[in-house]
Protein backbone atom coordinates (compact mmCIF):
# COMPACT_ATOMS: atom_id res chain seq x y z
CA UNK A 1 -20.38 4.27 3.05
CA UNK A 2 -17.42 6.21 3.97
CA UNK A 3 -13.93 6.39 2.66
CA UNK A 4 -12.67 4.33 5.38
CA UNK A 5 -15.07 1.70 5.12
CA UNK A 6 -14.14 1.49 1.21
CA UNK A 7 -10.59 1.09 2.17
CA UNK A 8 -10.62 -1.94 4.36
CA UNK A 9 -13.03 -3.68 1.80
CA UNK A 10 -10.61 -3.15 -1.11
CA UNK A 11 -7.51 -4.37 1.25
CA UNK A 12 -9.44 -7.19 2.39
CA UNK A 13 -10.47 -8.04 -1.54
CA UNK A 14 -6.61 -7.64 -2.58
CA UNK A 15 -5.26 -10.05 0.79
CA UNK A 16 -7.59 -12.28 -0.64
CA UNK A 17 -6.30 -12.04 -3.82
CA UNK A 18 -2.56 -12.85 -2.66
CA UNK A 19 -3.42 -15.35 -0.37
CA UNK A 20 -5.52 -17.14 -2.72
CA UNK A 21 -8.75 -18.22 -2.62
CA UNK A 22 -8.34 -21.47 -1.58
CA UNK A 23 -7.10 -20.46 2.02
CA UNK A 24 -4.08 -21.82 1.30
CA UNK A 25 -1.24 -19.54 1.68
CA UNK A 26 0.97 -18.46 -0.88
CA UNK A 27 5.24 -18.38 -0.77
CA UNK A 28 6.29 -15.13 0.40
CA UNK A 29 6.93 -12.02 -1.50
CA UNK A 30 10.79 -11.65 -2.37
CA UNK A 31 11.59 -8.45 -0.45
CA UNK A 32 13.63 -6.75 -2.42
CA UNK A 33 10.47 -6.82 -5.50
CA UNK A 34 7.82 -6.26 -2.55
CA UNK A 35 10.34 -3.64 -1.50
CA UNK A 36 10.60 -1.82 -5.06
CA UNK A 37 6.56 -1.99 -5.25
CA UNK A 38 6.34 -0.07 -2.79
CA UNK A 39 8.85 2.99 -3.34
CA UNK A 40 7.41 3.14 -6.80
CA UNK A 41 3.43 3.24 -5.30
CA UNK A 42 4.96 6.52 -2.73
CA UNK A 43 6.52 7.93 -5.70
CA UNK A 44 4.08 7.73 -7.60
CA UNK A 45 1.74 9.43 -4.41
CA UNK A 46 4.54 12.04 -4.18
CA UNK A 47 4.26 12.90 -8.06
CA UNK A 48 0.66 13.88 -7.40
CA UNK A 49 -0.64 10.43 -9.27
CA UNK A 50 -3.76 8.58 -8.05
CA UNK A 51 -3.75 5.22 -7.04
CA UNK A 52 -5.92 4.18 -10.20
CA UNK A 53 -3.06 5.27 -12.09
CA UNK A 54 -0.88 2.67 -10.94
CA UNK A 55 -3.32 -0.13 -12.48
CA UNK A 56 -2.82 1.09 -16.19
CA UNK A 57 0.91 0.24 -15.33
CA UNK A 58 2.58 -3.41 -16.45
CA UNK A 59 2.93 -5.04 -14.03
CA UNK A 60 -0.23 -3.29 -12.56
CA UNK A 61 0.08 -2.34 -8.90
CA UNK A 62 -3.21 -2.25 -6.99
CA UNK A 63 -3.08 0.02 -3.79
CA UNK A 64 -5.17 0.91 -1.14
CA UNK A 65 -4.43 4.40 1.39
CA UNK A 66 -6.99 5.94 2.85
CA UNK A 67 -5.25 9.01 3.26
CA UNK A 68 -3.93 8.48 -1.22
CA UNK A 69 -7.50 8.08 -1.75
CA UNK A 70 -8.80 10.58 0.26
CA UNK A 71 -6.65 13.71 -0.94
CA UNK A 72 -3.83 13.63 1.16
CA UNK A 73 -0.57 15.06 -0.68
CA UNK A 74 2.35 13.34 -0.15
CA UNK A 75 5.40 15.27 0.51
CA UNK A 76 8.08 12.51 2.07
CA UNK A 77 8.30 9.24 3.23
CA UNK A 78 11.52 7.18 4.76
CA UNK A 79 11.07 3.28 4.79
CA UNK A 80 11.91 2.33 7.95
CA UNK A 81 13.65 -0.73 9.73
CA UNK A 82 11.81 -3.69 10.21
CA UNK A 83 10.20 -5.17 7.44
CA UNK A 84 8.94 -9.11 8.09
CA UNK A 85 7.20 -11.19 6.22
CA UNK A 86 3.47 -12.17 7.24
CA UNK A 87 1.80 -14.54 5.51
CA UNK A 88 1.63 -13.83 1.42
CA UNK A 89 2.69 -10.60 2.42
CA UNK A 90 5.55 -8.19 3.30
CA UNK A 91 5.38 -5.81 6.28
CA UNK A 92 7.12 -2.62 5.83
CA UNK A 93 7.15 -0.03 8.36
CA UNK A 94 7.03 3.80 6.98
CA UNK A 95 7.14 7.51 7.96
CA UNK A 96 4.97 9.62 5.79
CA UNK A 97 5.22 13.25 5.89
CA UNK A 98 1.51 14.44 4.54
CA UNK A 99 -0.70 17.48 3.41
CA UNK A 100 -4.49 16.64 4.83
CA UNK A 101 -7.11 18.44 2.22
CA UNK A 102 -6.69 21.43 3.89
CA UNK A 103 -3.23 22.07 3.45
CA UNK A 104 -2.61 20.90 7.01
CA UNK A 105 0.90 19.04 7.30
CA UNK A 106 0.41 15.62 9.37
CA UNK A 107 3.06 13.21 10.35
CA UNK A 108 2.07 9.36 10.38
CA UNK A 109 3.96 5.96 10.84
CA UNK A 110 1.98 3.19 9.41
CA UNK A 111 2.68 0.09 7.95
CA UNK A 112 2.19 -1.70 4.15
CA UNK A 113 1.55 -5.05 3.45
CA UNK A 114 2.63 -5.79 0.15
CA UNK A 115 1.89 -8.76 -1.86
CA UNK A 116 3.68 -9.62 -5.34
CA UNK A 117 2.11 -13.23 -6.31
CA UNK A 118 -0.44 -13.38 -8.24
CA UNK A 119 -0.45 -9.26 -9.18
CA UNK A 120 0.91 -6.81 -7.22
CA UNK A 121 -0.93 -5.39 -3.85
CA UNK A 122 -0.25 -2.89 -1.44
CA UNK A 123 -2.89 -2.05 1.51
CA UNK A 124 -2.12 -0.27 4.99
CA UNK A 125 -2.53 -1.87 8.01
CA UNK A 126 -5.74 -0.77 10.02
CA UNK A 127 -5.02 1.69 12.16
């Protein structure tokens, strides 16, 4: 199983989570708190923390990055215009500015759905 594979499990497991397991779907995140969820996640990535790190936190934050999870160093990101909301979750649009594990810098634009009801989840869209 690769790390890939491990990643869309986990975001399918936390969608689940916010959209309940009922199939019902939730209210939407309030952007501003899906919004402040997410800078503190890429901060967090920037400081050189792991993803695990952010569940010992209260509220606990539960992310899944392939590229977090897999070694990649953060170095910058930039929200970018045009969040919406979809479903449970909010979709926010960002520029990353990486390290690969080789030292290699990479430039990506990807986007983070980020749930706040019932805990806090952040997964990247597939790519």
């Amino acid at each position: 199983m690769n790390v890939k594979s491990i990643s869309a499990g986990l975001v399918g497991f936390m969608l689940l989570l916010v959209g309940g397991c009922t199939g019902a779907v939730s209210e939407p995140p309030s952007a501003e708190q899906a919004r402040e969820a997410l800078v503190i996640a890429l901060d967090a990535w920037k400081r050189g923390e792991k993803p695990a790190d952010l569940q010992a936190r209260q509220p606990a934050v539960h992310v899944a990055d392939e590229d977090w999870s897999g070694g990649c160093k953060l170095q910058a990101y930039q929200i970018l215009p045009g969040q919406h909301e979809q479903g449970a979750s909010l979709r926010v649009k960002v520029s990353l500015s990486l390290r690969d594990a080789r030292g290699k810098p990479v430039e990506k634009r990807v986007a983070y759905f980020v749930g706040t009801r019932p805990v806090i989840t952040i997964g990247r869209e597939f790519e």
